[in-house]
C-alpha atoms as a PDB file:
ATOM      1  CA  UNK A   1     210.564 185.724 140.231  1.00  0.00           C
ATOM      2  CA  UNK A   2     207.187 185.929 138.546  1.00  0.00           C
ATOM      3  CA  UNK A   3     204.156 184.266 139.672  1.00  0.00           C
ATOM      4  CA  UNK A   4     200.899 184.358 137.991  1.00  0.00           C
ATOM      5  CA  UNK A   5     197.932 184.258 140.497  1.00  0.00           C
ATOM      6  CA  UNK A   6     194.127 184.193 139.890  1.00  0.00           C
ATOM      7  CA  UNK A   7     191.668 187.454 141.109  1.00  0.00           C
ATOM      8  CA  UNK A   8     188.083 187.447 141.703  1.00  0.00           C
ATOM      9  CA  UNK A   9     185.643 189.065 143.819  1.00  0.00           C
ATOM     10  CA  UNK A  10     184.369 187.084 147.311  1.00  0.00           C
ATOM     11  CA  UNK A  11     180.791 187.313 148.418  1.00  0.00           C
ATOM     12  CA  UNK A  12     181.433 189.273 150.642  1.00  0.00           C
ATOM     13  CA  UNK A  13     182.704 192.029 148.259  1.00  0.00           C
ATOM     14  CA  UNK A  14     186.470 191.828 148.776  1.00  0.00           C
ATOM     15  CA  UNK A  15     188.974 190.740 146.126  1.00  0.00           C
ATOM     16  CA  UNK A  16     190.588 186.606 146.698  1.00  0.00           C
ATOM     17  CA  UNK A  17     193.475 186.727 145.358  1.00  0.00           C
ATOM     18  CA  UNK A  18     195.385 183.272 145.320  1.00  0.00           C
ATOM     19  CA  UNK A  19     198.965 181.672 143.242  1.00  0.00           C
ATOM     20  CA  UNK A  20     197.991 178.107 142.252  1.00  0.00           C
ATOM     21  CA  UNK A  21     201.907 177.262 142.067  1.00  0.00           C
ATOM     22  CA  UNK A  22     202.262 177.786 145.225  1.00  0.00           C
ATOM     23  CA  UNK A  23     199.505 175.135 147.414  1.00  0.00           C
ATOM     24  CA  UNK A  24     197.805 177.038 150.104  1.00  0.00           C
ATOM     25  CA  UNK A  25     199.279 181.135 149.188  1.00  0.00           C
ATOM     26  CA  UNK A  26     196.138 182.910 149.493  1.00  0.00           C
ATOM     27  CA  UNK A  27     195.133 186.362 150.119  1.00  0.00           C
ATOM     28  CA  UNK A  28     192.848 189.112 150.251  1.00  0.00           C
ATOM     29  CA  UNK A  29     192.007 192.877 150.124  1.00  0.00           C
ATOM     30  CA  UNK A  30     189.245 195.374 150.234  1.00  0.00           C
ATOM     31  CA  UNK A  31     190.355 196.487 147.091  1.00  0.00           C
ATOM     32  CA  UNK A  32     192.073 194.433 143.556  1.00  0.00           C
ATOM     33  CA  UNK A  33     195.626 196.765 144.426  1.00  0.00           C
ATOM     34  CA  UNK A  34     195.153 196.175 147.720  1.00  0.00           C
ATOM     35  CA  UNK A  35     194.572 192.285 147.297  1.00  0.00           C
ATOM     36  CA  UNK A  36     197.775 192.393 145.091  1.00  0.00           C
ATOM     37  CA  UNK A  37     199.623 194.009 147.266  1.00  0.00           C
ATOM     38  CA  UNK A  38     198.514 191.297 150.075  1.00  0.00           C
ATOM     39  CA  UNK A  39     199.919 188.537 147.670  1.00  0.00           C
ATOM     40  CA  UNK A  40     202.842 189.692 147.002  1.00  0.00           C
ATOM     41  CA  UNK A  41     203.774 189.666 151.023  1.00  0.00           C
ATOM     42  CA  UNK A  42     202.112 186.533 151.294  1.00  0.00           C
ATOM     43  CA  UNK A  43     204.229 184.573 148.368  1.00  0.00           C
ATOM     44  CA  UNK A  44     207.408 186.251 149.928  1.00  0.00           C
ATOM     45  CA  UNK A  45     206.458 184.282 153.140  1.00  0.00           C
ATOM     46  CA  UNK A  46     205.595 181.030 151.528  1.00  0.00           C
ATOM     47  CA  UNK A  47     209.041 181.239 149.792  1.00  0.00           C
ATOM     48  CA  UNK A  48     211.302 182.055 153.338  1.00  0.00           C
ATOM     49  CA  UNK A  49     212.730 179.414 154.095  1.00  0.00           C
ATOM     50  CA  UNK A  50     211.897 178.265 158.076  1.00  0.00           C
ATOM     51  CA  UNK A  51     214.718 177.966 160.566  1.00  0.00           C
ATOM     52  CA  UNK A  52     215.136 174.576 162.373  1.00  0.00           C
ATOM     53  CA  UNK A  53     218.047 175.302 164.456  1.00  0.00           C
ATOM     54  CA  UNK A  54     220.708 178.155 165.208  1.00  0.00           C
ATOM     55  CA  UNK A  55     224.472 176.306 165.788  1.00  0.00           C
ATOM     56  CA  UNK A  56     226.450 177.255 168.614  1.00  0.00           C
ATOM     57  CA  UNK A  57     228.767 179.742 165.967  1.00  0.00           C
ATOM     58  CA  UNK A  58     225.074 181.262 164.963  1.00  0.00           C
ATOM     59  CA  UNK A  59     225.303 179.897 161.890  1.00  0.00           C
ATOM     60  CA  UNK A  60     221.203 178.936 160.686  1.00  0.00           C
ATOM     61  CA  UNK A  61     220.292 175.885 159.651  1.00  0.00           C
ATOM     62  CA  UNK A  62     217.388 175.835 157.478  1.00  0.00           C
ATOM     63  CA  UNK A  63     215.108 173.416 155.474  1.00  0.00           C
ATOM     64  CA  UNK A  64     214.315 174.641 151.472  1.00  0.00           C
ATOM     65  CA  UNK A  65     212.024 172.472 149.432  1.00  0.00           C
ATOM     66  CA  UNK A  66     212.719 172.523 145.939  1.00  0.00           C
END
């Protein structure tokens, strides 16, 4: 998948780095690649899914908002 996100430099020097599709998926980094790089790991963890219970065969039961 392809996200677009939106770059620009904090007061405090480092690179914000945030994807507006995606509420709240924010990063940062001391440098732009680095901020990028920071994204990327953070949209990959706003996408997996959270587990709500493991059955009794270990099967996962998960919720996925669509």
């Amino acid at each position: 998948m392809k996200f677009k996100v939106v770059i620009r430099e904090g007061e405090d020097g480092w690179y914000v780095v945030e994807c507006p599709s995606l509420p709240g998926c924010i990063s940062q980094g001391k440098t732009k690649k680095e901020a990028l790089e920071n994204i990327k790991e953070a949209i990959e963890l706003y996408l997996e899914p959270e587990e709500v219970q493991v059955t009794q065969k270990g099967e996962r039961i998960v919720e996925v908002t669509v």
